[in-house]
PDB file of N, CA and C in Angstrom:
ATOM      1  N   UNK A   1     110.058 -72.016  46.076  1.00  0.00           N
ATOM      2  CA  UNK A   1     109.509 -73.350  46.206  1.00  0.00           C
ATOM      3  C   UNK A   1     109.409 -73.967  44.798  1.00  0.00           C
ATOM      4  N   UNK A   2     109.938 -75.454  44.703  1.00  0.00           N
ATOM      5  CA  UNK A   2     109.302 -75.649  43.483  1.00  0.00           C
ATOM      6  C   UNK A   2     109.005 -77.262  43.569  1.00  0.00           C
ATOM      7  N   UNK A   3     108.658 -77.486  42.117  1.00  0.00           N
ATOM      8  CA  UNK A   3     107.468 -79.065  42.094  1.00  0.00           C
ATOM      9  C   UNK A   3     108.675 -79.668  41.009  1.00  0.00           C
ATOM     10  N   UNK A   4     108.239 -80.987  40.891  1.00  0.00           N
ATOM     11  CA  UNK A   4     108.875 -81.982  40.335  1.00  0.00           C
ATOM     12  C   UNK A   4     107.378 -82.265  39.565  1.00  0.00           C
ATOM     13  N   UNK A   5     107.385 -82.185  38.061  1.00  0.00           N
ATOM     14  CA  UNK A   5     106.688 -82.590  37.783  1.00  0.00           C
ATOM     15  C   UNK A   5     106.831 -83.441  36.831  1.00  0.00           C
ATOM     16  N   UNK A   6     106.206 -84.170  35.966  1.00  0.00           N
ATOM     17  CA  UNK A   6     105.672 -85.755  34.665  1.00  0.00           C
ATOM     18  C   UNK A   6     105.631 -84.053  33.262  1.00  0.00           C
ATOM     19  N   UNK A   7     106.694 -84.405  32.887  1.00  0.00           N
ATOM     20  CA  UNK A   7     106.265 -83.706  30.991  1.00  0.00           C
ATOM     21  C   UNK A   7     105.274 -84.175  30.201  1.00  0.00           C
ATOM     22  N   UNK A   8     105.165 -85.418  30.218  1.00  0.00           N
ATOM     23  CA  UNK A   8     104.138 -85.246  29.300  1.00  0.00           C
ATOM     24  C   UNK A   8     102.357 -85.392  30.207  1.00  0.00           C
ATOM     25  N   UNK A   9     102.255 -85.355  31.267  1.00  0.00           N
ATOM     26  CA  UNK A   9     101.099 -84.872  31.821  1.00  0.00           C
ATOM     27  C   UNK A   9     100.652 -83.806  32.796  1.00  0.00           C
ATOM     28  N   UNK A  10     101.643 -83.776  33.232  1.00  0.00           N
ATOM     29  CA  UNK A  10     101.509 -82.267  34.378  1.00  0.00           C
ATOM     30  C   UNK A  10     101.780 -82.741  36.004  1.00  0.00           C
ATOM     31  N   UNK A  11     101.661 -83.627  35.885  1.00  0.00           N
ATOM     32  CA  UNK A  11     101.138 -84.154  37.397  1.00  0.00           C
ATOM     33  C   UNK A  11     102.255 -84.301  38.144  1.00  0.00           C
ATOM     34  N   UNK A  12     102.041 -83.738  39.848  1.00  0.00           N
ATOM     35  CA  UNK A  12     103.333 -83.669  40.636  1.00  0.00           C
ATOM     36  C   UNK A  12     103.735 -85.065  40.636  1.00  0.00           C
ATOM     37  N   UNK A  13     105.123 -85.270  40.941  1.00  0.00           N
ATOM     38  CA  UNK A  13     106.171 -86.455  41.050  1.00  0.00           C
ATOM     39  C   UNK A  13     106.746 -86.476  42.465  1.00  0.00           C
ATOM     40  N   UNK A  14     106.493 -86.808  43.358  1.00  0.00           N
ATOM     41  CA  UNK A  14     107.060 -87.377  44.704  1.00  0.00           C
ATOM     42  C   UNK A  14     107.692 -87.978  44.939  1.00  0.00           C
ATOM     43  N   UNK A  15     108.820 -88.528  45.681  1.00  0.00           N
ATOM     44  CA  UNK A  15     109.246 -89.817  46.503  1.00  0.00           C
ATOM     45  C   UNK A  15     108.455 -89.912  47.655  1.00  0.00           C
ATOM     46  N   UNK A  16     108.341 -89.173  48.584  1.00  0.00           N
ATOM     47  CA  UNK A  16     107.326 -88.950  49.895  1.00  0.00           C
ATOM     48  C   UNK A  16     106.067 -89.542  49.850  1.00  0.00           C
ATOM     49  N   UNK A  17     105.385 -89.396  51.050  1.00  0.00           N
ATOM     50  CA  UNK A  17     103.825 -89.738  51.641  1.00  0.00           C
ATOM     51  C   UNK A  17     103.358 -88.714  50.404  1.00  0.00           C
ATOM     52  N   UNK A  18     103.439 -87.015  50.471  1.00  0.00           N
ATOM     53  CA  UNK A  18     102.879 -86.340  50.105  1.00  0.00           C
ATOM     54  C   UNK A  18     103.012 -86.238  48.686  1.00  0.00           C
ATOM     55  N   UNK A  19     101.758 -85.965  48.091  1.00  0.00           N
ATOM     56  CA  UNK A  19     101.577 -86.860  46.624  1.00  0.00           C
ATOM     57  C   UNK A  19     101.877 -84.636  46.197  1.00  0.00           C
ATOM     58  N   UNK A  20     101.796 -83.779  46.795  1.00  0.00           N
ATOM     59  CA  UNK A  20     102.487 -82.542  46.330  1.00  0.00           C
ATOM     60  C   UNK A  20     103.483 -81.577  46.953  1.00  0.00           C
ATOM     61  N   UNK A  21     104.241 -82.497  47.469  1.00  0.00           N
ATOM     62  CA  UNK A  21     105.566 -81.987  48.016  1.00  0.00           C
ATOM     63  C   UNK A  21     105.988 -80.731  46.927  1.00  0.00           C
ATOM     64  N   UNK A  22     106.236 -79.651  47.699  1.00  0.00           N
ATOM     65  CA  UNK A  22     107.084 -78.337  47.356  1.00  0.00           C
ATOM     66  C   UNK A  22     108.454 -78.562  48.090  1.00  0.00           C
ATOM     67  N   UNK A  23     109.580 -78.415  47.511  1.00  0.00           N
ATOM     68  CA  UNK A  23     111.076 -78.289  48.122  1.00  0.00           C
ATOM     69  C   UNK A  23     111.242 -76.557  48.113  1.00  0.00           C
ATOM     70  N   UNK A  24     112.256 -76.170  48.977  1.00  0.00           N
ATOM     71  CA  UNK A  24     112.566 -75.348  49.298  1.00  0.00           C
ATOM     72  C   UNK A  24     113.016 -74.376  48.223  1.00  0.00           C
ATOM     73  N   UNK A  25     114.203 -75.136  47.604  1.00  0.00           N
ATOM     74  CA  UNK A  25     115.574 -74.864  46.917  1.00  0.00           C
ATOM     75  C   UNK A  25     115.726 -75.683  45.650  1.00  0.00           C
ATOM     76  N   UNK A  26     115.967 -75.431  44.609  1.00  0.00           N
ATOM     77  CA  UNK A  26     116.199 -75.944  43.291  1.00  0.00           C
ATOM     78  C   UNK A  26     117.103 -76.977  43.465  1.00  0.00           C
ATOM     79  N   UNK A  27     118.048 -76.918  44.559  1.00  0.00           N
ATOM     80  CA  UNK A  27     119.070 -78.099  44.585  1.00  0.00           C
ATOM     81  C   UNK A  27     118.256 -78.943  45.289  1.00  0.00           C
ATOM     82  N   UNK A  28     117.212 -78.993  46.284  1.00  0.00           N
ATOM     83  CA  UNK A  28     116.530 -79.961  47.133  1.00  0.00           C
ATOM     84  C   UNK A  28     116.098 -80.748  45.964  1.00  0.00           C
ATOM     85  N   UNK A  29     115.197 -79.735  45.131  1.00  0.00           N
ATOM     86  CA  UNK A  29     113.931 -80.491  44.064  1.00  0.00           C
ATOM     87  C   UNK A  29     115.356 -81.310  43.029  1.00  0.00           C
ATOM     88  N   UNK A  30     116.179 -81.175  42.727  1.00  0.00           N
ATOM     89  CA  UNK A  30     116.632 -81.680  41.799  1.00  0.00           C
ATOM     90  C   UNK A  30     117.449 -82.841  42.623  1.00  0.00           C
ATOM     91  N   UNK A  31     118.069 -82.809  43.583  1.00  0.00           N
ATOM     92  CA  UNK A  31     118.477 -84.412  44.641  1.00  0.00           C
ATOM     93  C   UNK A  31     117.282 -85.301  44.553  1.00  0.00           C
ATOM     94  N   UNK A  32     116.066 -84.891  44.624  1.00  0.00           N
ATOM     95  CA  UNK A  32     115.067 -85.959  44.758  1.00  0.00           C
ATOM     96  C   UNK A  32     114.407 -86.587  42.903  1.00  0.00           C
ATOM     97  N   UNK A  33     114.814 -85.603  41.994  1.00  0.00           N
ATOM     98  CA  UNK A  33     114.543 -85.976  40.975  1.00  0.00           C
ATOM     99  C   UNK A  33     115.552 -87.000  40.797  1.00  0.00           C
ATOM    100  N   UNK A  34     116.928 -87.271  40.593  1.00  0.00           N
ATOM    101  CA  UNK A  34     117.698 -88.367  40.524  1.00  0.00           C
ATOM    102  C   UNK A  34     117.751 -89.347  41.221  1.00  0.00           C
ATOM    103  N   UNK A  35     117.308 -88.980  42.896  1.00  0.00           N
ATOM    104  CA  UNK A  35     116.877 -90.343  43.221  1.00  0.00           C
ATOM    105  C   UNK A  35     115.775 -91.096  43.027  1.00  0.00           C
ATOM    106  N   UNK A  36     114.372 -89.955  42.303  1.00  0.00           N
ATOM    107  CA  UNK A  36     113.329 -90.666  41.540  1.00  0.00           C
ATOM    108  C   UNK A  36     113.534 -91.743  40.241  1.00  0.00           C
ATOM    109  N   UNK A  37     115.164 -91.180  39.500  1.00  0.00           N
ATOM    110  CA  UNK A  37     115.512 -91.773  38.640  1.00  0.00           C
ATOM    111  C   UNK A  37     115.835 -92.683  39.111  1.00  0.00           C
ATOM    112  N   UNK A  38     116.991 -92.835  39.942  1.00  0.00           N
ATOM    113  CA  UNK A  38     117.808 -93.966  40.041  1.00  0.00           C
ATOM    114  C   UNK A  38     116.275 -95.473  41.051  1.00  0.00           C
ATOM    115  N   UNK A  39     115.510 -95.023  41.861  1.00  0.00           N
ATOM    116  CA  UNK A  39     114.624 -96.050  42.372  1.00  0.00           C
ATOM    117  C   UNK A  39     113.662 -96.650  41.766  1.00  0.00           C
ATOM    118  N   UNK A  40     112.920 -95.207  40.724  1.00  0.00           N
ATOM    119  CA  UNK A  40     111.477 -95.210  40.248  1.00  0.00           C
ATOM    120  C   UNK A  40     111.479 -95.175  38.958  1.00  0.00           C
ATOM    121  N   UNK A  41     112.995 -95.266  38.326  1.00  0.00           N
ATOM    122  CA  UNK A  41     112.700 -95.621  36.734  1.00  0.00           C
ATOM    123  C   UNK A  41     112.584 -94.841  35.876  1.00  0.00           C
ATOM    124  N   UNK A  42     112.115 -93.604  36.228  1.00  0.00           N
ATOM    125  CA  UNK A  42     112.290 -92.441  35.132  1.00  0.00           C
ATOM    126  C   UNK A  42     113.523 -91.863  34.543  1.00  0.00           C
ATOM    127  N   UNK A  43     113.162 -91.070  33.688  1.00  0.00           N
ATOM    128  CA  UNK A  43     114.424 -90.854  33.119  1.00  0.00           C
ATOM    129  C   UNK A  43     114.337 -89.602  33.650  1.00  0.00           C
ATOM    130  N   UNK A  44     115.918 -88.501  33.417  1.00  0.00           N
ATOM    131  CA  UNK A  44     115.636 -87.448  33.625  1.00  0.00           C
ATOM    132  C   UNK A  44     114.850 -86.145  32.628  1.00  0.00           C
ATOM    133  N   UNK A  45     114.798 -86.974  31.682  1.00  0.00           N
ATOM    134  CA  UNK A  45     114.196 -86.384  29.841  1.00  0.00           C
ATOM    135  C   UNK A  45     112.606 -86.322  30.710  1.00  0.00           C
ATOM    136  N   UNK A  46     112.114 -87.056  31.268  1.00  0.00           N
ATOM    137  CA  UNK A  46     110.587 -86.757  32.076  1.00  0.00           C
ATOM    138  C   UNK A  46     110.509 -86.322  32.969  1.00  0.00           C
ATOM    139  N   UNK A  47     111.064 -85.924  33.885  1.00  0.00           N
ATOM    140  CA  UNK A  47     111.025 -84.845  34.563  1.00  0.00           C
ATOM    141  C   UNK A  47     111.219 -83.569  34.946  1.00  0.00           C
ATOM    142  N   UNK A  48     110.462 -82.819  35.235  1.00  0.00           N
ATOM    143  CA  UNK A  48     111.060 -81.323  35.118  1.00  0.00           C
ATOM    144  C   UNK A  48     111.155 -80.911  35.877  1.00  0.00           C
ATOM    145  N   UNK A  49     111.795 -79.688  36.594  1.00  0.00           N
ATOM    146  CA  UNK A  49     111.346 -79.058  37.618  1.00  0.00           C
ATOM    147  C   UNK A  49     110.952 -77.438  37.574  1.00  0.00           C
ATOM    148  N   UNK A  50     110.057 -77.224  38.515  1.00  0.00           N
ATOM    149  CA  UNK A  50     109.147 -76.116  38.042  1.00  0.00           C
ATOM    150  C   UNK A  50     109.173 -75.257  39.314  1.00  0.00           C
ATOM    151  N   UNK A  51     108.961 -73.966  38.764  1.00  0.00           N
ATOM    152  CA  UNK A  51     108.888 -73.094  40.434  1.00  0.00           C
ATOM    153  C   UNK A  51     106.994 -73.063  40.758  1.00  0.00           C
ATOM    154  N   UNK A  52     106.962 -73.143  41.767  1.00  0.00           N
ATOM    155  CA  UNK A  52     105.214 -72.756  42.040  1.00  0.00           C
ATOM    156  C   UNK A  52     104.844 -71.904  41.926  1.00  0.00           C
ATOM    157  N   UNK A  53     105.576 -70.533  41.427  1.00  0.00           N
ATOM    158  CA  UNK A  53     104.665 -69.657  40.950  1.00  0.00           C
ATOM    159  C   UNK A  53     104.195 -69.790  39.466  1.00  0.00           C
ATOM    160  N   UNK A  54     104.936 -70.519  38.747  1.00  0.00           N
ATOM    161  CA  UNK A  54     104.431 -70.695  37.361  1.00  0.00           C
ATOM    162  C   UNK A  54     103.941 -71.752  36.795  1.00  0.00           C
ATOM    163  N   UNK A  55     103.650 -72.800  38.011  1.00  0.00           N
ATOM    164  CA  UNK A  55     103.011 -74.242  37.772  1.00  0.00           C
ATOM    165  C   UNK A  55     101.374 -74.181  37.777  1.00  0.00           C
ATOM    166  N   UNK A  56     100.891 -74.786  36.682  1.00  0.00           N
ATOM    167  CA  UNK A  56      99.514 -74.494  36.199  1.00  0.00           C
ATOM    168  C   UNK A  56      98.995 -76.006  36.272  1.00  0.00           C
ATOM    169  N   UNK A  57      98.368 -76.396  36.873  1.00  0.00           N
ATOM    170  CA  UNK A  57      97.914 -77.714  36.903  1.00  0.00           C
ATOM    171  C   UNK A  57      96.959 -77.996  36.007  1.00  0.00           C
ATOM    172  N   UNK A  58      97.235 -79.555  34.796  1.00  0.00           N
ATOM    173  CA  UNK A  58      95.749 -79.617  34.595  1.00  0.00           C
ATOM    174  C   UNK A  58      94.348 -80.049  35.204  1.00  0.00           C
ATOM    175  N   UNK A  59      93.581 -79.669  34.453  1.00  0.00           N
ATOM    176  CA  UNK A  59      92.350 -79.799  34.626  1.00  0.00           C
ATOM    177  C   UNK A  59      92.055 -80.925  33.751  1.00  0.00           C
ATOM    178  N   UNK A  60      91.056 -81.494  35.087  1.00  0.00           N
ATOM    179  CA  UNK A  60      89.630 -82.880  34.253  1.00  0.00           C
ATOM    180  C   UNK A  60      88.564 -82.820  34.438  1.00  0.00           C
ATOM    181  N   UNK A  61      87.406 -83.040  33.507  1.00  0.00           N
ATOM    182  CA  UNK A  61      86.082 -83.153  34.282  1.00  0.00           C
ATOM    183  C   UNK A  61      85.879 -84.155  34.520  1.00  0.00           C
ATOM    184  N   UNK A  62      84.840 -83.790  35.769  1.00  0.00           N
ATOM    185  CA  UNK A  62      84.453 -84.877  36.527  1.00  0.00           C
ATOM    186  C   UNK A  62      83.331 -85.184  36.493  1.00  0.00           C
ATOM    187  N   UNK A  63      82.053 -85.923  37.567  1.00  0.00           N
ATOM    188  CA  UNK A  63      80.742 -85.783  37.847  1.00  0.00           C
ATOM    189  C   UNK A  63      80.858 -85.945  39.239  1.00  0.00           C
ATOM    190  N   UNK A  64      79.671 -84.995  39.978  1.00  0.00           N
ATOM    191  CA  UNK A  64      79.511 -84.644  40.661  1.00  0.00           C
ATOM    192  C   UNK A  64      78.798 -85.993  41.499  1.00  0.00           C
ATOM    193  N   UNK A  65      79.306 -86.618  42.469  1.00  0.00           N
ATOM    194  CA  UNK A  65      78.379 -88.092  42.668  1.00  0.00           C
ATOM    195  C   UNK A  65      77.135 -87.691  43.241  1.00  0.00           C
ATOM    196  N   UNK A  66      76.774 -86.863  43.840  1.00  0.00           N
ATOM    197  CA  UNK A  66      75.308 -86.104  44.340  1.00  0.00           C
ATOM    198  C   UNK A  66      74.445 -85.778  43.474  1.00  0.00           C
ATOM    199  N   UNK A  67      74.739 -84.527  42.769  1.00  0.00           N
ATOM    200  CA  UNK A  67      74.409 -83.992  42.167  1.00  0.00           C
ATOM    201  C   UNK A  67      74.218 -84.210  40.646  1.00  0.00           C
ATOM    202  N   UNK A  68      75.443 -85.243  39.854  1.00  0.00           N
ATOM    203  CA  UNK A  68      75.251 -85.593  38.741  1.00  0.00           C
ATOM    204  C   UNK A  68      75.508 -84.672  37.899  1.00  0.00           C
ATOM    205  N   UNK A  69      75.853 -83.137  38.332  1.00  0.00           N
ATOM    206  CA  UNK A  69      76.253 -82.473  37.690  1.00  0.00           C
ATOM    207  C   UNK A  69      78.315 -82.710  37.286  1.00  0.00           C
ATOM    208  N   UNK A  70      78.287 -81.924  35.837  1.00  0.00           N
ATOM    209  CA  UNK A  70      79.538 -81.787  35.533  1.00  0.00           C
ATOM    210  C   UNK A  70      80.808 -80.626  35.778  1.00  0.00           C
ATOM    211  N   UNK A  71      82.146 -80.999  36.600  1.00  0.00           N
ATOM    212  CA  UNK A  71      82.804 -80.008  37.210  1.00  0.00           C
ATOM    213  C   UNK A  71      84.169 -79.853  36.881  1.00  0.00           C
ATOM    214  N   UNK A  72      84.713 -79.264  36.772  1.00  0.00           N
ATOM    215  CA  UNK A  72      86.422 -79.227  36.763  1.00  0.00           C
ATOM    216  C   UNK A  72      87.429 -79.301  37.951  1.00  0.00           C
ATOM    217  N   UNK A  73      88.715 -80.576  37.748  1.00  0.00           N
ATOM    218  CA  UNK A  73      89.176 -80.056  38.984  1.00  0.00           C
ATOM    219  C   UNK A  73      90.533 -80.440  38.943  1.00  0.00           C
ATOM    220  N   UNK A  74      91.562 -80.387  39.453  1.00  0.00           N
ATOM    221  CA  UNK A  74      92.779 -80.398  39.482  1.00  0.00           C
ATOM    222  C   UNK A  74      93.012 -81.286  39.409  1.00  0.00           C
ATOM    223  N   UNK A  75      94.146 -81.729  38.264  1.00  0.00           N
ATOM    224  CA  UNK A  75      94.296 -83.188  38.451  1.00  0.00           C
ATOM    225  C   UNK A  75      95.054 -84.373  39.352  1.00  0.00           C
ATOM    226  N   UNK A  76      95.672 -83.247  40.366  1.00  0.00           N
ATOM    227  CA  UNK A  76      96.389 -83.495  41.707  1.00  0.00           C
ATOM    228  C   UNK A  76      95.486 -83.637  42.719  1.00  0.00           C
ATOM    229  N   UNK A  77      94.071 -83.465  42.836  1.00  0.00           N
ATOM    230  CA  UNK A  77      93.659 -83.549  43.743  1.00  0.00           C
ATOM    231  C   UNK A  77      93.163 -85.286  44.445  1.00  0.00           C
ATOM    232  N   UNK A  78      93.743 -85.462  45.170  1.00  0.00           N
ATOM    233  CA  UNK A  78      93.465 -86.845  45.742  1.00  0.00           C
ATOM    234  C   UNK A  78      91.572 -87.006  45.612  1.00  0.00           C
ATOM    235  N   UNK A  79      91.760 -88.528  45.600  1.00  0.00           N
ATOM    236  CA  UNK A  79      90.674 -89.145  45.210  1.00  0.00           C
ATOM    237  C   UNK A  79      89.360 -89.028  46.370  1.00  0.00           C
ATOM    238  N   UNK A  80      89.965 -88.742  47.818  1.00  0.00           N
ATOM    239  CA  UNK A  80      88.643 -88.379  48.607  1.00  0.00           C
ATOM    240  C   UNK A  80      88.548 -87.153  49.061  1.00  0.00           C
ATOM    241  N   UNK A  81      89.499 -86.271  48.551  1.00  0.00           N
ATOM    242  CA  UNK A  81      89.038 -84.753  48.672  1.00  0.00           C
ATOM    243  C   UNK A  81      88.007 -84.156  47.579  1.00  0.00           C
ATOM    244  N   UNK A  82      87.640 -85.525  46.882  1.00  0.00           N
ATOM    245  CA  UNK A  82      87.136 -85.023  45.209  1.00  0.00           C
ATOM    246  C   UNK A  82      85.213 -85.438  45.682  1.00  0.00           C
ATOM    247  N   UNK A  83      84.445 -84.497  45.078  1.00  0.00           N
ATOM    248  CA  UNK A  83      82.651 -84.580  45.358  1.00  0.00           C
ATOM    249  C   UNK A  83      82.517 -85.634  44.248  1.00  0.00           C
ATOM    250  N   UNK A  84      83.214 -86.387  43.600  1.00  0.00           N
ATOM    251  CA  UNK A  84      83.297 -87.452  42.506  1.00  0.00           C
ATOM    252  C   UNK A  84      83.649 -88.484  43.137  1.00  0.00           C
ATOM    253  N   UNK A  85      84.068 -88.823  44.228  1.00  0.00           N
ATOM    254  CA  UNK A  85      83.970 -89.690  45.581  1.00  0.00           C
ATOM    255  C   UNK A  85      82.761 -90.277  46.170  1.00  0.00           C
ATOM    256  N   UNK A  86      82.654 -91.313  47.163  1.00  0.00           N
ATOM    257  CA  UNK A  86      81.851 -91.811  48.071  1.00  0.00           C
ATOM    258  C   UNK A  86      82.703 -91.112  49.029  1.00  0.00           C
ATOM    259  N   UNK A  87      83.657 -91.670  49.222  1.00  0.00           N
ATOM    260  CA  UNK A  87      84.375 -91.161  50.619  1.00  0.00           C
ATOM    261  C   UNK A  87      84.262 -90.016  51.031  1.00  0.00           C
ATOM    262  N   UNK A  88      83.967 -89.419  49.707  1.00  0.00           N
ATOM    263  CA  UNK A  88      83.952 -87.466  50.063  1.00  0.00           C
ATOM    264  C   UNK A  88      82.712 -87.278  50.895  1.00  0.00           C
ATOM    265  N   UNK A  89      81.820 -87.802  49.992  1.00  0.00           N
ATOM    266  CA  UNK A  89      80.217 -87.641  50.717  1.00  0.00           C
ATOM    267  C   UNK A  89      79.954 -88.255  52.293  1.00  0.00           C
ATOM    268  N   UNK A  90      80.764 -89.449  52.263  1.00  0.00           N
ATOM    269  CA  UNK A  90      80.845 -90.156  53.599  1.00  0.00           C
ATOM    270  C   UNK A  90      81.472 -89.779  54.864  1.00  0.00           C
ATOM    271  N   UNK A  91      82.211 -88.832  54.657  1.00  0.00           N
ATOM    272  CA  UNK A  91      83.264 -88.295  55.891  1.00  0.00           C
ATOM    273  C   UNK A  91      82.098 -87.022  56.839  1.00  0.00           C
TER     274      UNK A  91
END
């Protein structure tokens, strides 16, 4: 399996709904990197492609909207799966 990811930040690169699409096959992930180029403007110098066993996501801190405490968390993680949300607390 591997990710399409941004060089200079870490963060997965999609065409899809899914903001962390895994492809199968190195040739899948790399068809969708050129058509990221050719629609979405990147070059291929920014994109990489990575296998998921050796993809390390960064980390940000956050605040905790409850609690006010301070946390770490992936920087892929969508905005209402995050306790740094309303929506999170609201569901």
């Amino acid at each position: 399996m591997f990710y399409i990811v941004a060089k200079g930040t870490g963060l997965i690169v999609t065409d899809g709904p899914h903001r962390t699409r895994a492809y199968k096959t190195f040739g899948a992930a790399r068809a969708t990197r050129t058509r990221l180029c050719n629609k979405a403007g990147w070059s291929v110098n920014d994109l990489t492609i990575v296998d998921t066993k050796h993809y390390q996501a960064p980390m940000v801190e956050k605040t905790n909207l409850m609690t006010g405490k301070k946390f770490m968390e992936d920087v892929n993680t969508p905005y209402f799966c995050s306790p740094s949300s309303e929506s999170y607390w609201s569901m």
